[in-house]
PDB file of N, CA and C in Angstrom:
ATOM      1  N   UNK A   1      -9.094 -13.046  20.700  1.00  0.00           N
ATOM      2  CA  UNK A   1     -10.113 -12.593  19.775  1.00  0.00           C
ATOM      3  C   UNK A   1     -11.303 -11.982  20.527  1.00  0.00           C
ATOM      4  N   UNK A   2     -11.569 -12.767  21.932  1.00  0.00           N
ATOM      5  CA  UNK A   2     -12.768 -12.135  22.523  1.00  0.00           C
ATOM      6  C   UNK A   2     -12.661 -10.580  23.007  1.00  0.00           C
ATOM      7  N   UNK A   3     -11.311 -10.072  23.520  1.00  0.00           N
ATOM      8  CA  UNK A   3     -11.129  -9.029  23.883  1.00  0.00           C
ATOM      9  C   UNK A   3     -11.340  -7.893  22.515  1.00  0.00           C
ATOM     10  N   UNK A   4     -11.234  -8.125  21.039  1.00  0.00           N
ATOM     11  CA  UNK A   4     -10.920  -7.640  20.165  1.00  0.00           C
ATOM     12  C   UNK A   4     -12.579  -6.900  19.883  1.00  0.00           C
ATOM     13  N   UNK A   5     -13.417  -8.350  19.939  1.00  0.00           N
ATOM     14  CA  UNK A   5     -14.945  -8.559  19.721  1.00  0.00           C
ATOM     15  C   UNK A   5     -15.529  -7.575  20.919  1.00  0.00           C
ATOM     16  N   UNK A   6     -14.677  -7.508  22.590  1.00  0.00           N
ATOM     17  CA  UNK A   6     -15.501  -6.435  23.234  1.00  0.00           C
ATOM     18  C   UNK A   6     -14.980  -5.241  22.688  1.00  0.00           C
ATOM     19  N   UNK A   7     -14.136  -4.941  22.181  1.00  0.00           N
ATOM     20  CA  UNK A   7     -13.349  -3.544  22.516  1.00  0.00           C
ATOM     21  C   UNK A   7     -14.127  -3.036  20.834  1.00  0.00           C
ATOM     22  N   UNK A   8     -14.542  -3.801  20.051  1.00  0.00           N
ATOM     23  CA  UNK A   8     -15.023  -3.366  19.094  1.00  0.00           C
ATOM     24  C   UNK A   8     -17.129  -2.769  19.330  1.00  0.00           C
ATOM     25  N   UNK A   9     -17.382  -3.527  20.363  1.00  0.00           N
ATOM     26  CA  UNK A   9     -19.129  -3.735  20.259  1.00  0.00           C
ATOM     27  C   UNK A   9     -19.312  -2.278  21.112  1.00  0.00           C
ATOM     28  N   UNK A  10     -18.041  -1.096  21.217  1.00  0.00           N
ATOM     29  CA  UNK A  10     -19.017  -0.212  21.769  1.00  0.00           C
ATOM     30  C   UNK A  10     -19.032   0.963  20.819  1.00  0.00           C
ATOM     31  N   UNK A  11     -19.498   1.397  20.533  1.00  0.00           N
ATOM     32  CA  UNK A  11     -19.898   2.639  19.501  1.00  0.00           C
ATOM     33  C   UNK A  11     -18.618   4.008  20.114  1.00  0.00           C
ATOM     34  N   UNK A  12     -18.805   4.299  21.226  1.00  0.00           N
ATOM     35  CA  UNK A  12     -17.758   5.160  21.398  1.00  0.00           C
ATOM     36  C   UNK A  12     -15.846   4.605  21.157  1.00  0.00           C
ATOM     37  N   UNK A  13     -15.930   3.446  21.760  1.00  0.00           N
ATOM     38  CA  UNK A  13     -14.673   2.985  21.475  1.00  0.00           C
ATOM     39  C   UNK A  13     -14.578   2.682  19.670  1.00  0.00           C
ATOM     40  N   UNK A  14     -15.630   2.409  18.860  1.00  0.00           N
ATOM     41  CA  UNK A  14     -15.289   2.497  17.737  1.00  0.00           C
ATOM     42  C   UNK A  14     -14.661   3.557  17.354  1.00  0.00           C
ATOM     43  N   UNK A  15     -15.927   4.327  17.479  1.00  0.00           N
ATOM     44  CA  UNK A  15     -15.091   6.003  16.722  1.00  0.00           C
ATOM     45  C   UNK A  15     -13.850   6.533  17.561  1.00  0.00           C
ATOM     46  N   UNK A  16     -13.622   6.322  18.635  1.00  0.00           N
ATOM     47  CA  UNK A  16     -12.395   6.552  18.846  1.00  0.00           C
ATOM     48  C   UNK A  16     -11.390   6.105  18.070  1.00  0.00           C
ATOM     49  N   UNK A  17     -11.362   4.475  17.779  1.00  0.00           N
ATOM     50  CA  UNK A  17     -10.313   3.840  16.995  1.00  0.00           C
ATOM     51  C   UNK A  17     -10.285   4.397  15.612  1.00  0.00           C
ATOM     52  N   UNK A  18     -11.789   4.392  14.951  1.00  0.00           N
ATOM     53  CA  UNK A  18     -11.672   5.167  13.815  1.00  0.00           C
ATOM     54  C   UNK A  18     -10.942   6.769  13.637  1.00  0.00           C
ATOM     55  N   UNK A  19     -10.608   7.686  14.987  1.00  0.00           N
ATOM     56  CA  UNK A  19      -9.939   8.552  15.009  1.00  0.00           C
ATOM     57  C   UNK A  19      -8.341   8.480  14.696  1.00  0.00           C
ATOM     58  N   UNK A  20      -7.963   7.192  15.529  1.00  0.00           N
ATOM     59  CA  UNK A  20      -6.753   6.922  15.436  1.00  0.00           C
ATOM     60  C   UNK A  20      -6.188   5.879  14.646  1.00  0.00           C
ATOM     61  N   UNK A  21      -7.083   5.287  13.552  1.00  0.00           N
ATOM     62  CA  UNK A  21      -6.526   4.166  12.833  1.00  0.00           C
ATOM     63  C   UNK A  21      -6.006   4.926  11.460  1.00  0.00           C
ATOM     64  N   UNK A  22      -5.959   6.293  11.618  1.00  0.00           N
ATOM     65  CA  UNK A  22      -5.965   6.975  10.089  1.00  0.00           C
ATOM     66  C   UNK A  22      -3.775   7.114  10.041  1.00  0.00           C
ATOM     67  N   UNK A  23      -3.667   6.430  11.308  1.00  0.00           N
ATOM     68  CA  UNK A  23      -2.530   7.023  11.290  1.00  0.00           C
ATOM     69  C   UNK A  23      -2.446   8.932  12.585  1.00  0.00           C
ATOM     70  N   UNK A  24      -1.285   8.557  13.096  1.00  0.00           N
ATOM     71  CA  UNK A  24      -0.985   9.755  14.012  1.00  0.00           C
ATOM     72  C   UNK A  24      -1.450   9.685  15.337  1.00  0.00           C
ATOM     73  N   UNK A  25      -0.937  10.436  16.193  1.00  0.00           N
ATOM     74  CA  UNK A  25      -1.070  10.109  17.641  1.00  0.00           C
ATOM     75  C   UNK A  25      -2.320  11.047  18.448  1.00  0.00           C
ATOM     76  N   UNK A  26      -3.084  11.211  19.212  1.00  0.00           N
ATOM     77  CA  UNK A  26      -4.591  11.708  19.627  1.00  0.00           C
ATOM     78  C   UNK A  26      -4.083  11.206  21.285  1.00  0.00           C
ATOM     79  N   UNK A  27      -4.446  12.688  21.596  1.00  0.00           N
ATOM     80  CA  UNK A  27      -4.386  12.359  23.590  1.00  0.00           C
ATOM     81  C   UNK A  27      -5.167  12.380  23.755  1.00  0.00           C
ATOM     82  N   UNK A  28      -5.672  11.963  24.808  1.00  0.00           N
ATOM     83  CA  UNK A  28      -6.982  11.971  25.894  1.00  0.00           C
ATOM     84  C   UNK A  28      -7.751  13.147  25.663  1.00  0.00           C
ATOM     85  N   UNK A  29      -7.404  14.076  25.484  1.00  0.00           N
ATOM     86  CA  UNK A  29      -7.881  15.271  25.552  1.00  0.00           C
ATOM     87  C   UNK A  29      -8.456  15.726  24.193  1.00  0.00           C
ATOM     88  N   UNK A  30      -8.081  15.650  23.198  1.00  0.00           N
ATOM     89  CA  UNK A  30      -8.286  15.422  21.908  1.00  0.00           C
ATOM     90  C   UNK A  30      -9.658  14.055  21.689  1.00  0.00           C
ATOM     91  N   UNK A  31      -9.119  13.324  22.032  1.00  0.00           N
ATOM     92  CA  UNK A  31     -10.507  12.572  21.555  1.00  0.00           C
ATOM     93  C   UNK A  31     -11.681  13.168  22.463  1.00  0.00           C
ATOM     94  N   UNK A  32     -11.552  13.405  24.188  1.00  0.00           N
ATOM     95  CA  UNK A  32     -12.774  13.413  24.592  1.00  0.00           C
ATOM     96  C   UNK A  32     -13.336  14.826  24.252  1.00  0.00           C
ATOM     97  N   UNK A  33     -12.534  15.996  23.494  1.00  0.00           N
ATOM     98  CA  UNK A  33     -13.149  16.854  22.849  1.00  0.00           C
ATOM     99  C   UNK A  33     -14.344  16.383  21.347  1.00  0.00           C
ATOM    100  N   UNK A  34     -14.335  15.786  20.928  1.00  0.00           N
ATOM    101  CA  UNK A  34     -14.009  15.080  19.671  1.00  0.00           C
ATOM    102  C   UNK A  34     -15.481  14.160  20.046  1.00  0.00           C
ATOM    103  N   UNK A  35     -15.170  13.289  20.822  1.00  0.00           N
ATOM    104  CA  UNK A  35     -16.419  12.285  21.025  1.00  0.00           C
ATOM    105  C   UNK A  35     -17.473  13.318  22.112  1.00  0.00           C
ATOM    106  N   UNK A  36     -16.909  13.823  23.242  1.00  0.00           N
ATOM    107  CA  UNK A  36     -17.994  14.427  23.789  1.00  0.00           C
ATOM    108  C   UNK A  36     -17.857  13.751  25.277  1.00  0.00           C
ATOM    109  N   UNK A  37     -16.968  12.859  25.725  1.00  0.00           N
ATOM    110  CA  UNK A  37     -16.881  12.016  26.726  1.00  0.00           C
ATOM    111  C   UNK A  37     -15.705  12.314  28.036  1.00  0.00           C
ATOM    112  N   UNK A  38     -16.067  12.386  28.927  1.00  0.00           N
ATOM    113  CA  UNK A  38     -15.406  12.914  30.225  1.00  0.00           C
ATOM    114  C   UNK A  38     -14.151  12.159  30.259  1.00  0.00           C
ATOM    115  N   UNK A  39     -13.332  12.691  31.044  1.00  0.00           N
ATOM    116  CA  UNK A  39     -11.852  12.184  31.181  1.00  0.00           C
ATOM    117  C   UNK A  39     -11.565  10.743  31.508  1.00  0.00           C
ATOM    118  N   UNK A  40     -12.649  10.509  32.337  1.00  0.00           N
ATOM    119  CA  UNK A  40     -12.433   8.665  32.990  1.00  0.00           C
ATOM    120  C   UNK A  40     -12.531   8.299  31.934  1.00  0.00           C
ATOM    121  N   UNK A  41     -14.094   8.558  31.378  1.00  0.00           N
ATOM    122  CA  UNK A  41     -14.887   7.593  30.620  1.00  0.00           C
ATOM    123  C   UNK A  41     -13.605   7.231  29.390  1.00  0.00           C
ATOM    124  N   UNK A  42     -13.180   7.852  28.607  1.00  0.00           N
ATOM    125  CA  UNK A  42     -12.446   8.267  27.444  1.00  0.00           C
ATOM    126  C   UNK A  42     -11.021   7.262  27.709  1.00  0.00           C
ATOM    127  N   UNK A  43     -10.427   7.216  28.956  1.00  0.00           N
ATOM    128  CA  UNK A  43      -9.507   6.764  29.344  1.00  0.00           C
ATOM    129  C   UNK A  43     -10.145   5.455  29.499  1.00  0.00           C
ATOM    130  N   UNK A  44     -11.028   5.415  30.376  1.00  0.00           N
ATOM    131  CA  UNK A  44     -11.574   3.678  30.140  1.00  0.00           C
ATOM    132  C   UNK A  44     -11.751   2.611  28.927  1.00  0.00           C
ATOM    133  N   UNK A  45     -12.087   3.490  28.129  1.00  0.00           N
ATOM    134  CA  UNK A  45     -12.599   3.323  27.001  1.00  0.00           C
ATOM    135  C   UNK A  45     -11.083   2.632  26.004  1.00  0.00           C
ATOM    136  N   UNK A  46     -10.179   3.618  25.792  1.00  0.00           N
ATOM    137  CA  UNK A  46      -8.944   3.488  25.589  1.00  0.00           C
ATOM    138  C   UNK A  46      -7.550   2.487  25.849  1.00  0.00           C
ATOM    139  N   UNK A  47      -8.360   2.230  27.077  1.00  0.00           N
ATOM    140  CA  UNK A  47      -7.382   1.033  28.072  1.00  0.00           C
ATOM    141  C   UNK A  47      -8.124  -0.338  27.669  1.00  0.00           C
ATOM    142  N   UNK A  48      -9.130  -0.153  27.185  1.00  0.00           N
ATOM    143  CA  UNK A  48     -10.323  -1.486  26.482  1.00  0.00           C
ATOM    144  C   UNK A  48      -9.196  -1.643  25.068  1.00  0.00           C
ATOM    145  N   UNK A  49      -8.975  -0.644  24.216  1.00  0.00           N
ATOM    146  CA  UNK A  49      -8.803  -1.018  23.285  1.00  0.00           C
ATOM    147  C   UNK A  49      -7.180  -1.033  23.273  1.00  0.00           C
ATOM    148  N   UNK A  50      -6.436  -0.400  24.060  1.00  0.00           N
ATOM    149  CA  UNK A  50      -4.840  -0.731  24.512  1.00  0.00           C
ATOM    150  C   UNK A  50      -4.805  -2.363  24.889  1.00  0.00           C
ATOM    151  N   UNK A  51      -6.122  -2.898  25.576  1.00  0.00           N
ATOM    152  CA  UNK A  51      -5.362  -4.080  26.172  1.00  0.00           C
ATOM    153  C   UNK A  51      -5.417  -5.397  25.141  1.00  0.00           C
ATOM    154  N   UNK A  52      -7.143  -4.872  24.042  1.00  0.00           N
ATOM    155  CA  UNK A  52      -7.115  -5.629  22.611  1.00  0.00           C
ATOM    156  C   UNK A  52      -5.972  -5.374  22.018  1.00  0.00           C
ATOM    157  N   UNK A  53      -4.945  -4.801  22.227  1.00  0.00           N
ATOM    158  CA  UNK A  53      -3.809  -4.444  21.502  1.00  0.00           C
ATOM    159  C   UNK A  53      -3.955  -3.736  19.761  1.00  0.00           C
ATOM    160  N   UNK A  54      -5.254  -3.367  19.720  1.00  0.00           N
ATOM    161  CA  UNK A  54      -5.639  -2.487  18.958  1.00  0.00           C
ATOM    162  C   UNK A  54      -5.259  -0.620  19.115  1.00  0.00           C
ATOM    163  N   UNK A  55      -4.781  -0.333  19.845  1.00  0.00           N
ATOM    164  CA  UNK A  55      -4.167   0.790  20.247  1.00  0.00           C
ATOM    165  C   UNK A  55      -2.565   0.657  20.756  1.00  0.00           C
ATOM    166  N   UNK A  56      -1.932   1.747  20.671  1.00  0.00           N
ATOM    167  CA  UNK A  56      -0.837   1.819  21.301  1.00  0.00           C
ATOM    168  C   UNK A  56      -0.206   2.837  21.968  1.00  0.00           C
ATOM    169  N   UNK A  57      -0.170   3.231  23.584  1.00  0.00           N
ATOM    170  CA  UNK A  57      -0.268   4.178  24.132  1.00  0.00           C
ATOM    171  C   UNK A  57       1.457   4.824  24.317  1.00  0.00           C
ATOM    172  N   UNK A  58       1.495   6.095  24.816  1.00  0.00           N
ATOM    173  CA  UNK A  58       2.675   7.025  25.480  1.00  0.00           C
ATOM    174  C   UNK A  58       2.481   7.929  26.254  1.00  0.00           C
ATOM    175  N   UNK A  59       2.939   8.189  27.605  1.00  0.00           N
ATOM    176  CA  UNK A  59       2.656   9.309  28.117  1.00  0.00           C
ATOM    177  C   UNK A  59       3.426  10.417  27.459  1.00  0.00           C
ATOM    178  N   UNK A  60       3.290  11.901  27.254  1.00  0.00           N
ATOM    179  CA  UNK A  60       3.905  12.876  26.900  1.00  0.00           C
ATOM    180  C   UNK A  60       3.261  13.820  28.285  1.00  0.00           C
ATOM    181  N   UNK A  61       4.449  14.499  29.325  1.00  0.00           N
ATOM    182  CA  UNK A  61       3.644  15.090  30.120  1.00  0.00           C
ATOM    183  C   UNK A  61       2.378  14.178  31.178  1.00  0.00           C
ATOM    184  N   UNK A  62       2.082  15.107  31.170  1.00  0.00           N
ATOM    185  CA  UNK A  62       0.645  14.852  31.864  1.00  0.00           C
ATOM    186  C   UNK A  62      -0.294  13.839  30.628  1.00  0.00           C
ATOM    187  N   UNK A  63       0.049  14.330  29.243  1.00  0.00           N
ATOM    188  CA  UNK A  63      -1.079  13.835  28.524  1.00  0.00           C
ATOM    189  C   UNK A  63      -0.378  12.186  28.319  1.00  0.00           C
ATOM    190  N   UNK A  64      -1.476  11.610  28.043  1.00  0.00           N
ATOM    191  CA  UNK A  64      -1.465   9.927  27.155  1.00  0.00           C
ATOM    192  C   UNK A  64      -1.952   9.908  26.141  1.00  0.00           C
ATOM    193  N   UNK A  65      -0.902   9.919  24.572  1.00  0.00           N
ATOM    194  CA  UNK A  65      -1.153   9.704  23.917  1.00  0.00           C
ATOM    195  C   UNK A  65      -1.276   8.144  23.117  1.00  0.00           C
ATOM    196  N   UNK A  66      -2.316   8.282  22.228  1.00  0.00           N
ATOM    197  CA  UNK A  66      -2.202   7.145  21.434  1.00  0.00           C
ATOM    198  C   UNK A  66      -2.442   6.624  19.907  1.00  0.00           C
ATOM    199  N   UNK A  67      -1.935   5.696  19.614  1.00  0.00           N
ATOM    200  CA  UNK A  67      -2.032   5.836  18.147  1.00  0.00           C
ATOM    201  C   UNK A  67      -2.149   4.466  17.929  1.00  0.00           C
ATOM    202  N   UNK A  68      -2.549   4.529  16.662  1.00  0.00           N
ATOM    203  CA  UNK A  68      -2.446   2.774  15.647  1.00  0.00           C
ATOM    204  C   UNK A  68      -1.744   1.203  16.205  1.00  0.00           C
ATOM    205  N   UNK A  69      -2.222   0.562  16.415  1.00  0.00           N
ATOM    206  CA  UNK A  69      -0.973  -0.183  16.629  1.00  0.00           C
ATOM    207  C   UNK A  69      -0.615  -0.900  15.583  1.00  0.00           C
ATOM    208  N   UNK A  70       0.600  -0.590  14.640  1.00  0.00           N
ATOM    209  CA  UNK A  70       1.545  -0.798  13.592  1.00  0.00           C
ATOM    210  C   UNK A  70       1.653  -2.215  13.531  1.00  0.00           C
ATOM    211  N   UNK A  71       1.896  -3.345  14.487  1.00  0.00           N
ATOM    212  CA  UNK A  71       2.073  -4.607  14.403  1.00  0.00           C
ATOM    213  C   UNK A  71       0.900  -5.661  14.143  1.00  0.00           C
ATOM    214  N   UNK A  72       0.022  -4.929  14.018  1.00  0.00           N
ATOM    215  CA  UNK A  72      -1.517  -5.522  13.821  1.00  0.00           C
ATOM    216  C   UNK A  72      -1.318  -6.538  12.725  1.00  0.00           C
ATOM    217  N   UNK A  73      -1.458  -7.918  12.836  1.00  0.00           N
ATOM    218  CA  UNK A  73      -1.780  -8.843  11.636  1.00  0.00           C
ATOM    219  C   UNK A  73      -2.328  -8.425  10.388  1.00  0.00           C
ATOM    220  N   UNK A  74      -2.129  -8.201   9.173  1.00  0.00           N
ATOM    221  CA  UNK A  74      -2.199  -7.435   8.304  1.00  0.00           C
ATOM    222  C   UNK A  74      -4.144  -7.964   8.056  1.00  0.00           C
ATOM    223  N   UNK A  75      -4.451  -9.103   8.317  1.00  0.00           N
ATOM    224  CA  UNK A  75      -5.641  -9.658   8.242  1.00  0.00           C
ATOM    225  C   UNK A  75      -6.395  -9.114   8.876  1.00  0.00           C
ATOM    226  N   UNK A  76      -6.132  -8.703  10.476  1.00  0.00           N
ATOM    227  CA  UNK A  76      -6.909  -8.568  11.502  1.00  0.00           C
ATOM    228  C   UNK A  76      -7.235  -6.712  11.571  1.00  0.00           C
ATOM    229  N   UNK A  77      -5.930  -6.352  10.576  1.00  0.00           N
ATOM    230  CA  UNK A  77      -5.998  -4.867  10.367  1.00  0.00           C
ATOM    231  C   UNK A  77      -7.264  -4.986   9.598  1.00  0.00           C
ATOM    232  N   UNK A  78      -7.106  -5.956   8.347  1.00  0.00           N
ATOM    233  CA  UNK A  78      -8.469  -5.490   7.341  1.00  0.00           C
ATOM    234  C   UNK A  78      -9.478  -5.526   7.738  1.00  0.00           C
ATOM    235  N   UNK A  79      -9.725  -6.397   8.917  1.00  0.00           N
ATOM    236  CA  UNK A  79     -11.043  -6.772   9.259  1.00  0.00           C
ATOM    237  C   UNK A  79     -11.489  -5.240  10.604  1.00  0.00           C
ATOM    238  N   UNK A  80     -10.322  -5.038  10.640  1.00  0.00           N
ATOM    239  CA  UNK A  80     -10.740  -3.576  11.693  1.00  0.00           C
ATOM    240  C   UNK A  80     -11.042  -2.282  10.541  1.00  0.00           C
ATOM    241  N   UNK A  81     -10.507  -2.339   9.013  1.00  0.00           N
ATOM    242  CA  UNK A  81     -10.692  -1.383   7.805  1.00  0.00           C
ATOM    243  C   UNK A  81     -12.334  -1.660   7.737  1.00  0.00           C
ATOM    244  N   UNK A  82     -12.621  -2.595   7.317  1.00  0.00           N
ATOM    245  CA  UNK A  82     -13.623  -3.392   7.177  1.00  0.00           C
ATOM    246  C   UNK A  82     -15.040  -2.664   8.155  1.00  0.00           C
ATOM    247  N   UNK A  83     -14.481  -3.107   9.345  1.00  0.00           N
ATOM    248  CA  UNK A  83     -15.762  -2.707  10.486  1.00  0.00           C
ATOM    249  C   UNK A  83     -15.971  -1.067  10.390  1.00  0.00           C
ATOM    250  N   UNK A  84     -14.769   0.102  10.378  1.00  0.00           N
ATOM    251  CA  UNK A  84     -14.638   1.028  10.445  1.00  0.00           C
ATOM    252  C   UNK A  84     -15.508   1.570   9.339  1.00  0.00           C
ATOM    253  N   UNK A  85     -14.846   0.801   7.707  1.00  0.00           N
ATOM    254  CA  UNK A  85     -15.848   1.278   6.741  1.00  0.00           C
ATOM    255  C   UNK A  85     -16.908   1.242   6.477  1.00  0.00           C
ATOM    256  N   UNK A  86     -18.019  -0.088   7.538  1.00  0.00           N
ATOM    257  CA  UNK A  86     -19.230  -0.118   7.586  1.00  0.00           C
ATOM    258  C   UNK A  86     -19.859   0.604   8.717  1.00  0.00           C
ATOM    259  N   UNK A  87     -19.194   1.482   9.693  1.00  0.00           N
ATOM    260  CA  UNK A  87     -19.631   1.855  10.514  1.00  0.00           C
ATOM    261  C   UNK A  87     -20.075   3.561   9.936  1.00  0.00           C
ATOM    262  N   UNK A  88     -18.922   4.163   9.340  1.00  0.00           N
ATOM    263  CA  UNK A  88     -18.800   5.315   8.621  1.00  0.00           C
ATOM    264  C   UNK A  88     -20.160   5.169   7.297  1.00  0.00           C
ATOM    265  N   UNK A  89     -20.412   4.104   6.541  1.00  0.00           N
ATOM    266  CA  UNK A  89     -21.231   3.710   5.936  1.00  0.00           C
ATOM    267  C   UNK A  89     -22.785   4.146   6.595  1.00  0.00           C
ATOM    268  N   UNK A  90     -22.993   3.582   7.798  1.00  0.00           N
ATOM    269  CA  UNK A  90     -24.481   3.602   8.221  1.00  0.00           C
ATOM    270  C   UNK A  90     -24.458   4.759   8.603  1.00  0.00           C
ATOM    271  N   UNK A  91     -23.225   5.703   8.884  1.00  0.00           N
ATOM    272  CA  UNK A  91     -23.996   6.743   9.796  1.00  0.00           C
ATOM    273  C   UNK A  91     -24.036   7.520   9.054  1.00  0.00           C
ATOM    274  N   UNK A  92     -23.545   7.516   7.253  1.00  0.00           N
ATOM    275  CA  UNK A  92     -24.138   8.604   6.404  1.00  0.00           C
ATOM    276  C   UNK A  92     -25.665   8.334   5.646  1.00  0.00           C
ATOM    277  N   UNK A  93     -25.764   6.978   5.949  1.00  0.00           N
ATOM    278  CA  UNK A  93     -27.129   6.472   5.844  1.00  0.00           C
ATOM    279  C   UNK A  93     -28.703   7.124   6.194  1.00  0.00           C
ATOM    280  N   UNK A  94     -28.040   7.113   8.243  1.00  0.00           N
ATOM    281  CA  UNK A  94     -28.506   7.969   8.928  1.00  0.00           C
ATOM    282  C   UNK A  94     -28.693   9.788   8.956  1.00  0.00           C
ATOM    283  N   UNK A  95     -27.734   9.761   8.618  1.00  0.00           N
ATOM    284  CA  UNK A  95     -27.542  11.237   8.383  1.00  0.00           C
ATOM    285  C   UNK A  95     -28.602  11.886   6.985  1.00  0.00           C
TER     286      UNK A  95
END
């Protein structure tokens, strides 16, 4: 659970997950267009939320793609619906 709680408390790794929880696969390259974040960083970031087992990676090529991870406790999914929809929430707040 603690790994779940870091991989969730960073704002970039959120919206990343929120990229890829819609369903469909997003490479490296694609998100760090997307967020704005350099190749390490993006990959670091990614391997945070691969190892919460909140992601699920593939190489294709050179690229690493990744997507949803499908086996998610149907509970632990809601509570990641949940965070996503309050996160999307404040920032039209902000906006």
């Amino acid at each position: 659970m603690q790994e779940i709680l870091t991989a969730l408390s960073d704002p970039t790794r959120r919206a990343a997950l929120a990229l890829v929880w819609d369903g469909g696969e997003h490479c490296v390259c694609e998100l760090m267009a997307r967020l704005g974040a350099s190749q390490s960083r993006m990959s670091r970031h990614m391997k945070v939320l691969r190892e919460a087992d909140l992601v699920l990676d593939r190489r294709d090529a050179q690229w690493v793609r990744y997507r949803r991870n499908p086996h998610l406790a149907p509970e632990l999914a809601s509570v990641i619906d949940a965070v996503l929809a309050a996160e999307t929430k404040s920032e039209r707040k902000v906006a």
